[in-house]
C-alpha atoms as a PDB file:
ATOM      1  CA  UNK A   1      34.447  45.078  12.362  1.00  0.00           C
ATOM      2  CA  UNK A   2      34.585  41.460  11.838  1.00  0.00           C
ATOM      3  CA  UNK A   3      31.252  39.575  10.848  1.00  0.00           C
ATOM      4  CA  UNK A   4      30.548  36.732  12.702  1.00  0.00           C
ATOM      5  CA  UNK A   5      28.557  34.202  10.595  1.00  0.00           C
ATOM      6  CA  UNK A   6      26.330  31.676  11.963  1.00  0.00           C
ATOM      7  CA  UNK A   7      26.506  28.743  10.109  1.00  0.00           C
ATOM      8  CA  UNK A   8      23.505  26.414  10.761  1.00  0.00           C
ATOM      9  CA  UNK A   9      24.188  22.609  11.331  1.00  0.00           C
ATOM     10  CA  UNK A  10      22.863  20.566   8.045  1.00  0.00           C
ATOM     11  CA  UNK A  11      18.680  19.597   8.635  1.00  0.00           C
ATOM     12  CA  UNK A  12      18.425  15.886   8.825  1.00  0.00           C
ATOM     13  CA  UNK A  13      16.111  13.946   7.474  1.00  0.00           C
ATOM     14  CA  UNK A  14      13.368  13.249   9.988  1.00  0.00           C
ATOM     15  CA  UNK A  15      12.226   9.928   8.414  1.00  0.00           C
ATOM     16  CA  UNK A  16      15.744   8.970   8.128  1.00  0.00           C
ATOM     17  CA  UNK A  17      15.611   6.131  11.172  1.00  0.00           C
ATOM     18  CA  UNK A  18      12.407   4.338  10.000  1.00  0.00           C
ATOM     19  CA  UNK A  19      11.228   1.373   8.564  1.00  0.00           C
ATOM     20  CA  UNK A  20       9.583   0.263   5.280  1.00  0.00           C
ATOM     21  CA  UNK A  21       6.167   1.017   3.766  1.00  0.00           C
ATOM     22  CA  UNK A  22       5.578  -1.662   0.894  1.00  0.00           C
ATOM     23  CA  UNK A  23       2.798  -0.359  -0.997  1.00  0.00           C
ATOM     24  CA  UNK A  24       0.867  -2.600  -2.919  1.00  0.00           C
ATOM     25  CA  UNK A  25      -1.092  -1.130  -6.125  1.00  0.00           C
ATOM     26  CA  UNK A  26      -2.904  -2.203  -9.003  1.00  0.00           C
ATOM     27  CA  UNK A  27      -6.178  -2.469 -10.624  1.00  0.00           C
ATOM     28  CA  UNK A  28      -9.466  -4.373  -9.146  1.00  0.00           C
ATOM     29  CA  UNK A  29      -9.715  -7.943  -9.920  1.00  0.00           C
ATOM     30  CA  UNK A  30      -6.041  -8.296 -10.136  1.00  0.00           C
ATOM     31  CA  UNK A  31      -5.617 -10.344  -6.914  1.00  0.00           C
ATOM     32  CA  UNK A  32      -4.085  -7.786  -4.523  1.00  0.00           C
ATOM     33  CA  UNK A  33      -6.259  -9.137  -1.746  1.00  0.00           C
ATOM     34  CA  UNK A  34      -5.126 -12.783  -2.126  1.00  0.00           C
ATOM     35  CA  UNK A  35      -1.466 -12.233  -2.848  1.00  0.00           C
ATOM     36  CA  UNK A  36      -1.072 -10.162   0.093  1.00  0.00           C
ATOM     37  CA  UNK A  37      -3.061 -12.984   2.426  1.00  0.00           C
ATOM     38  CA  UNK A  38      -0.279 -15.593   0.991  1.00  0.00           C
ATOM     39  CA  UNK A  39       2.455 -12.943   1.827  1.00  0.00           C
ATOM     40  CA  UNK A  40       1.022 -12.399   5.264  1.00  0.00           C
ATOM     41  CA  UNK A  41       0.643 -16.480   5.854  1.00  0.00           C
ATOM     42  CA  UNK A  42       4.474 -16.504   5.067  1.00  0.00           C
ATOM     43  CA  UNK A  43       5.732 -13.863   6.672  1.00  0.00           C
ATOM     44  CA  UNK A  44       3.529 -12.590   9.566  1.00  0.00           C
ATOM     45  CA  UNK A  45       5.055 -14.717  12.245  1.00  0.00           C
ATOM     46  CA  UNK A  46       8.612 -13.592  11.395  1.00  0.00           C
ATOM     47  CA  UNK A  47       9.376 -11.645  14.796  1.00  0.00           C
ATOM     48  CA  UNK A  48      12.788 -11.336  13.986  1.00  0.00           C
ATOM     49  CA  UNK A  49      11.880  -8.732  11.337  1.00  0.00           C
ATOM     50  CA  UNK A  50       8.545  -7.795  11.832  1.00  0.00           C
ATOM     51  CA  UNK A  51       5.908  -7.118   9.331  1.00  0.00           C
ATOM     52  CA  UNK A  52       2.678  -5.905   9.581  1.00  0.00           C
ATOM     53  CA  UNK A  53      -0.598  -5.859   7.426  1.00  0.00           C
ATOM     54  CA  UNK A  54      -2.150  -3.347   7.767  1.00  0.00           C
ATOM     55  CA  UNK A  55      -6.170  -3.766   7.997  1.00  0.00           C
ATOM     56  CA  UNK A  56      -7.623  -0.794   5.917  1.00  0.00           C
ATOM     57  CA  UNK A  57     -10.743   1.521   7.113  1.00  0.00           C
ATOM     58  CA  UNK A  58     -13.676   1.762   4.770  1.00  0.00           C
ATOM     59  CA  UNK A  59     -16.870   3.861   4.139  1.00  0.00           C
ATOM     60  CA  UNK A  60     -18.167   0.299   2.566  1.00  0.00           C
ATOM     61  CA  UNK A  61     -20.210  -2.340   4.456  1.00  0.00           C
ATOM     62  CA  UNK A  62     -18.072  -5.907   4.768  1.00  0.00           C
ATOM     63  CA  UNK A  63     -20.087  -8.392   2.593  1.00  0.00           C
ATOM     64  CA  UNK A  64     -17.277 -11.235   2.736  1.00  0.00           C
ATOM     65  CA  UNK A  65     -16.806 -10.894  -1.305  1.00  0.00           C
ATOM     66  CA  UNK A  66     -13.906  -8.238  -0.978  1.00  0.00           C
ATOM     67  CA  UNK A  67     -10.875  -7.520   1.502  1.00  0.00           C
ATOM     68  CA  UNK A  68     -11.264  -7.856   5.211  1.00  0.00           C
ATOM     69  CA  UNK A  69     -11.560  -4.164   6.578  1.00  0.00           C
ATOM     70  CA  UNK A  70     -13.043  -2.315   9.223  1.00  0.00           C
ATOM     71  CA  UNK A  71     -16.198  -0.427   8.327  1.00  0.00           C
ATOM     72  CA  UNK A  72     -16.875   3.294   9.054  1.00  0.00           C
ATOM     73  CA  UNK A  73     -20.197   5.204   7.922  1.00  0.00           C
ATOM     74  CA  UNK A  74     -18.566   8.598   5.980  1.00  0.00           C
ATOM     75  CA  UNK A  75     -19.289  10.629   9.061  1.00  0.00           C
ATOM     76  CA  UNK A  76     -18.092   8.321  11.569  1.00  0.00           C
ATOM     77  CA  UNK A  77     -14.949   8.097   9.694  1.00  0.00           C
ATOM     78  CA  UNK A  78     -14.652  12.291   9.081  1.00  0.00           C
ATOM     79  CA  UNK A  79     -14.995  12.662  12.845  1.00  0.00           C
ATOM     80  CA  UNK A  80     -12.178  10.132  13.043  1.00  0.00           C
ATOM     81  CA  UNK A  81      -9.885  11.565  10.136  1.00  0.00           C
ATOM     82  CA  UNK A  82     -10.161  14.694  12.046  1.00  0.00           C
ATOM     83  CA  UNK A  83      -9.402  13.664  15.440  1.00  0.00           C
ATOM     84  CA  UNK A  84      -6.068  11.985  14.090  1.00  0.00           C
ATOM     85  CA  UNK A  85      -7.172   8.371  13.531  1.00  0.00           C
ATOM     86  CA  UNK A  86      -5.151   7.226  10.330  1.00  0.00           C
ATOM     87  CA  UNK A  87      -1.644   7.732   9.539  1.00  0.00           C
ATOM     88  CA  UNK A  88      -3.058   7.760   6.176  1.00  0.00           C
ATOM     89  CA  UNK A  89      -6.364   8.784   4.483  1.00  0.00           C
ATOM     90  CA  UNK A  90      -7.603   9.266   1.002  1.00  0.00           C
ATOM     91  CA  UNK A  91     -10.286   9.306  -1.100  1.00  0.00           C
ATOM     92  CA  UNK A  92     -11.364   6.852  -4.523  1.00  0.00           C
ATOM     93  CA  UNK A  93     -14.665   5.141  -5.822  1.00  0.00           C
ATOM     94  CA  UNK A  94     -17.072   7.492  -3.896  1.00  0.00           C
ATOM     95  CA  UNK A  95     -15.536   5.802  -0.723  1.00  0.00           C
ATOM     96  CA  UNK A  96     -13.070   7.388   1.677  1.00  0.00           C
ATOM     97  CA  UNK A  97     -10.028   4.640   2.702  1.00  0.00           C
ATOM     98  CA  UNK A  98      -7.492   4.995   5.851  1.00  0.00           C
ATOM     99  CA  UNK A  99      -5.071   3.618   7.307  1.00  0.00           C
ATOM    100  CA  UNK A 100      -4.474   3.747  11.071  1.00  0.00           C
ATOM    101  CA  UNK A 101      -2.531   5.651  12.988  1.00  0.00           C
ATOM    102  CA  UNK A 102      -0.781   2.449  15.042  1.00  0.00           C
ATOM    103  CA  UNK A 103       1.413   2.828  11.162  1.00  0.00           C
ATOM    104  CA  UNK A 104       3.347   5.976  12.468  1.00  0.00           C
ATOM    105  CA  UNK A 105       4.440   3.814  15.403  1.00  0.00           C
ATOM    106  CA  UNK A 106       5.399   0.103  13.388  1.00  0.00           C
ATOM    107  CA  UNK A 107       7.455   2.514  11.012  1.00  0.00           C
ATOM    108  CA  UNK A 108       8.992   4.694  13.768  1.00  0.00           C
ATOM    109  CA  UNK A 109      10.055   1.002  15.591  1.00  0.00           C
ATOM    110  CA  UNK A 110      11.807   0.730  12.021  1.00  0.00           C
ATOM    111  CA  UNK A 111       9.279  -2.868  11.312  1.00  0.00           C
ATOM    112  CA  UNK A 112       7.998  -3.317   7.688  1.00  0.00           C
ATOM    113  CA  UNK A 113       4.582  -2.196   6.995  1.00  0.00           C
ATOM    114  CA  UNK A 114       2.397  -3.706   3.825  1.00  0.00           C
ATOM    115  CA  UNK A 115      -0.612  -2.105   2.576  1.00  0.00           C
ATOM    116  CA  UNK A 116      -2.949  -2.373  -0.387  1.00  0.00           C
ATOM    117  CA  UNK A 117      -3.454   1.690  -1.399  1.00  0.00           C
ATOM    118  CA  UNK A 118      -4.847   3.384  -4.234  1.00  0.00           C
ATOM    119  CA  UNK A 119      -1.989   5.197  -6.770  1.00  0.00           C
ATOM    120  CA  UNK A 120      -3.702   8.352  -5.447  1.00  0.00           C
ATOM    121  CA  UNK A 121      -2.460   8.184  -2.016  1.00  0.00           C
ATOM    122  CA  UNK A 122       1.089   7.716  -3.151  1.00  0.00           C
ATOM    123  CA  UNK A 123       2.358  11.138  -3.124  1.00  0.00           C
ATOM    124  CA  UNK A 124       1.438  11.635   0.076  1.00  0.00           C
ATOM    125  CA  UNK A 125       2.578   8.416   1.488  1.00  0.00           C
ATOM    126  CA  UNK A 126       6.537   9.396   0.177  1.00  0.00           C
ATOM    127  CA  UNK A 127       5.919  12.515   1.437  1.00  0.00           C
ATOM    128  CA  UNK A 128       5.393  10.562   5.645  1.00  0.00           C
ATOM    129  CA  UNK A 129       7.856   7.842   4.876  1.00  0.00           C
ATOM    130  CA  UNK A 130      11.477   7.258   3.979  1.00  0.00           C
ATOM    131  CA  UNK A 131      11.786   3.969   2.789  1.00  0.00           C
ATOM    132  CA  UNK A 132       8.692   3.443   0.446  1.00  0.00           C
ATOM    133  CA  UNK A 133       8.647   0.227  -1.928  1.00  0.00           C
ATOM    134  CA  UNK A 134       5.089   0.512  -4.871  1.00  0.00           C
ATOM    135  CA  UNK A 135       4.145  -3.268  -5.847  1.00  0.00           C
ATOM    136  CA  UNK A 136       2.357  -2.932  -9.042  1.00  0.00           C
ATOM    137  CA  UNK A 137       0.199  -5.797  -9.582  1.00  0.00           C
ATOM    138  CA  UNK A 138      -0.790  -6.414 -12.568  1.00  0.00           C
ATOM    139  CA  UNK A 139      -1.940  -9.432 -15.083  1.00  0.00           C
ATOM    140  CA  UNK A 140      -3.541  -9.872 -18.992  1.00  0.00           C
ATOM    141  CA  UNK A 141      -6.591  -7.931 -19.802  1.00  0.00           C
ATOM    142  CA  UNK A 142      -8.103 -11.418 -20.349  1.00  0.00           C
ATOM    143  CA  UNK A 143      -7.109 -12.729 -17.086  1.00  0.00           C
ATOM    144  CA  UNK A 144      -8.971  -9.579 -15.397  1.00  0.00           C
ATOM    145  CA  UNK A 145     -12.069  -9.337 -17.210  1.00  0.00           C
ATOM    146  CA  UNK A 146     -12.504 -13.417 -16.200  1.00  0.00           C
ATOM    147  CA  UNK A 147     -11.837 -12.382 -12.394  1.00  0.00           C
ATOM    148  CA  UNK A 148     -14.170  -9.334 -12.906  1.00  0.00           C
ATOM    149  CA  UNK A 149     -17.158 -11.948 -14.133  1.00  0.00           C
ATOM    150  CA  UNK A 150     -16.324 -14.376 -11.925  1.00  0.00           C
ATOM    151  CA  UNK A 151     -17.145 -12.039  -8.732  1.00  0.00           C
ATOM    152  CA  UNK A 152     -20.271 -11.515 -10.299  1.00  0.00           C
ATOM    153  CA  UNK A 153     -20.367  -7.802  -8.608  1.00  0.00           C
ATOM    154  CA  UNK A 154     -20.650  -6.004 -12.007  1.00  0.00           C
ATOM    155  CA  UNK A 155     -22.765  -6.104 -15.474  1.00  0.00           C
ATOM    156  CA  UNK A 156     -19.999  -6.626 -18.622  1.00  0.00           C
ATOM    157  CA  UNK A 157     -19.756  -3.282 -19.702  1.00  0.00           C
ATOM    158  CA  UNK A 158     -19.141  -2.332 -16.202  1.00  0.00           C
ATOM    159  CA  UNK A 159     -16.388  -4.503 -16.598  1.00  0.00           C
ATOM    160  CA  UNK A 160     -15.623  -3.145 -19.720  1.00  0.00           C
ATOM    161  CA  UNK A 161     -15.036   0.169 -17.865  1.00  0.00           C
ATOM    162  CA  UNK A 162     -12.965  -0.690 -15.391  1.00  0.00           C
ATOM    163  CA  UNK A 163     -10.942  -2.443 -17.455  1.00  0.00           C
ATOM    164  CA  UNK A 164     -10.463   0.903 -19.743  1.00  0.00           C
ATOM    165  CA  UNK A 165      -9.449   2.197 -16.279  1.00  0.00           C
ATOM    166  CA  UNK A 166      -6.707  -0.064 -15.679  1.00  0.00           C
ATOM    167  CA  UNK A 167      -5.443   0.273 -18.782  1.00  0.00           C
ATOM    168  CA  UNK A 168      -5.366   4.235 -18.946  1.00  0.00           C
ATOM    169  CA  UNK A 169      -3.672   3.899 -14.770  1.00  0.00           C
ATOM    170  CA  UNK A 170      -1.064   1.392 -15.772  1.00  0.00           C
ATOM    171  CA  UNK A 171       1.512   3.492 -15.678  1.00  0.00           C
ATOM    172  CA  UNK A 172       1.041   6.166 -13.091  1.00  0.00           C
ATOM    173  CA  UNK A 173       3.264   4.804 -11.055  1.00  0.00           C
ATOM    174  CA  UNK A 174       6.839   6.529 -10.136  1.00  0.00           C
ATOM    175  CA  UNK A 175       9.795   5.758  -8.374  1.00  0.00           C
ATOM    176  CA  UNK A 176      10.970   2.722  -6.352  1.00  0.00           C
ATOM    177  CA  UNK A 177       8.688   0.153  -8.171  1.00  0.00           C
ATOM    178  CA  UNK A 178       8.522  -3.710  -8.703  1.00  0.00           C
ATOM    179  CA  UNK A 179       6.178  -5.297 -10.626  1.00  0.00           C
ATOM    180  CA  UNK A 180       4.612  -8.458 -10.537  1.00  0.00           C
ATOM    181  CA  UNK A 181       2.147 -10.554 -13.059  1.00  0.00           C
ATOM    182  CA  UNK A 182      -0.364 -12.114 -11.401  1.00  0.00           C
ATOM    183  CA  UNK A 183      -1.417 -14.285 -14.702  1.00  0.00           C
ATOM    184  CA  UNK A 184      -0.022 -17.744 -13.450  1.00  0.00           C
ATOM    185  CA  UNK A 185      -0.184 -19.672 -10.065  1.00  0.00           C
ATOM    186  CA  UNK A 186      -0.737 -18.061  -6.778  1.00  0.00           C
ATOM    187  CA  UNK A 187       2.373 -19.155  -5.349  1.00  0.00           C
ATOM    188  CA  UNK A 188       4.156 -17.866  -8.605  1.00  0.00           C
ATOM    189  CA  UNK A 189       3.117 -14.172  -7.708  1.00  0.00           C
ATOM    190  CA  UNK A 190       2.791 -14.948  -4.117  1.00  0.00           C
ATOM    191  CA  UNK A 191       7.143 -15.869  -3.727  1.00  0.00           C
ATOM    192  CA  UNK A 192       7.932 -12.197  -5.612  1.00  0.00           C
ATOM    193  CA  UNK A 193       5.885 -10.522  -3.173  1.00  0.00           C
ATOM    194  CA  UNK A 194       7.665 -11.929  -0.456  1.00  0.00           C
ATOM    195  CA  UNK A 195      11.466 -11.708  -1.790  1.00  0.00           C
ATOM    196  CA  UNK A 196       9.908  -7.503  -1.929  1.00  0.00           C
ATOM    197  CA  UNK A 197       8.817  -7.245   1.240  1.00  0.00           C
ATOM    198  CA  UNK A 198      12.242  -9.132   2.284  1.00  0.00           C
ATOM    199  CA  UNK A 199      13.646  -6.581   0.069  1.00  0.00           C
ATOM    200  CA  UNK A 200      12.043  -3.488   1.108  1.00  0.00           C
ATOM    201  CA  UNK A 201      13.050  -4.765   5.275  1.00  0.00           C
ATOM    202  CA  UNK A 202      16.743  -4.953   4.178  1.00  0.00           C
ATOM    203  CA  UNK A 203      16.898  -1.432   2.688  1.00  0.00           C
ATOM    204  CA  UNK A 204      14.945   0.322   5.276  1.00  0.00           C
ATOM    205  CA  UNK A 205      17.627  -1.914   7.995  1.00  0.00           C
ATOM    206  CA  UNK A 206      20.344  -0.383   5.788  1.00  0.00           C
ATOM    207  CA  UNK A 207      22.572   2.372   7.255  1.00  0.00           C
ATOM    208  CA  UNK A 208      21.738   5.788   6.448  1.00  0.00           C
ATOM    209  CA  UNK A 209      24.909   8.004   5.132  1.00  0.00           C
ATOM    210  CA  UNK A 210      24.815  10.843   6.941  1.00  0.00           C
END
């Protein structure tokens, strides 16, 4: 008797059709917030390659001295992780940080989406998305500990700290990564964020070999 073998077609790649995530990562005081405001100023009207910037979720009160985000209290924003709010959701600092679930659908319209996230959430973001692009921010030890003292948010050896932090986190980072040094002027930093973004579009617009 002759066996008849079924021979499965190949599984594809559900991601394969979307669009870009450009994460943006590095340590506090390093200017993520402003570079990604110049980025957004340059390329946030572009409709004929859309990017978005994504407004984060917070368990921290808005006090006008860090990014613009939407505030949850931590059980407000549990009862909303659970009901399927964010795309995204981790946890860092004591605070819990998402991302909304409007994401899914920019991606899944194949746009380009731009986010500041933590280095923890990065497994998990490669994991939902194809076509994932880490920024690592990053500038002098000098040049952060003057930003740090300059917010006036933190005693020195506070500062101290988190600059031991940065240092120890510099390179936890893997994969698909540009880096940029944020030591000189804004627009300096501010144009290679922009040519990635412009980068991380054209890959994502790319066709996929089959």
């Amino acid at each position: 008797m002759e066996t008849q073998l079924e021979v499965k077609p190949r599984s594809r790649d559900q991601r394969e059709r979307q669009g870009a995530f450009v994460a943006i990562v590095g340590p506090s005081g390093v200017g993520k917030d402003t570079l990604i405001a110049y980025a957004k100023a340059r390329l946030g009207a572009d409709e004929r390659a859309p990017v978005h910037f994504v407004r984060r979720v917070i368990t921290r009160a808005a006090d006008g001295s860090t990014e613009d985000h939407d505030s949850l209290s931590p059980e407000a924003f549990e009862h909303a992780r659970a009901g399927g709010a964010f795309s995204l959701s981790w946890d860092a600092h004591g605070l819990h940080y998402g991302l909304p679930a409007s994401v899914d659908r920019q991606i899944a319209a194949g746009h380009t989406v731009v986010a500041n996230l933590s280095r923890a959430a990065l497994p998990a973001l490669k994991v939902r998305y194809r076509h994932v692009l880490v920024v690592a921010i990053t500038a002098s030890p000098e040049t952060l500990a003057k930003r740090l003292m300059a917010r006036g948010r933190e005693s020195a050896d506070e500062v101290s700290a988190r600059l031991a932090r940065a240092a120890a986190g510099a390179d936890g980072v893997s994969g698909a990564v540009t880096s940029i040094v944020n030591d000189g002027p804004i627009e300096q930093a501010g144009e290679a964020l922009v040519a990635a973004i412009r980068s991380a579009g054209e890959m994502a617009a790319a066709p996929v070999d089959l």
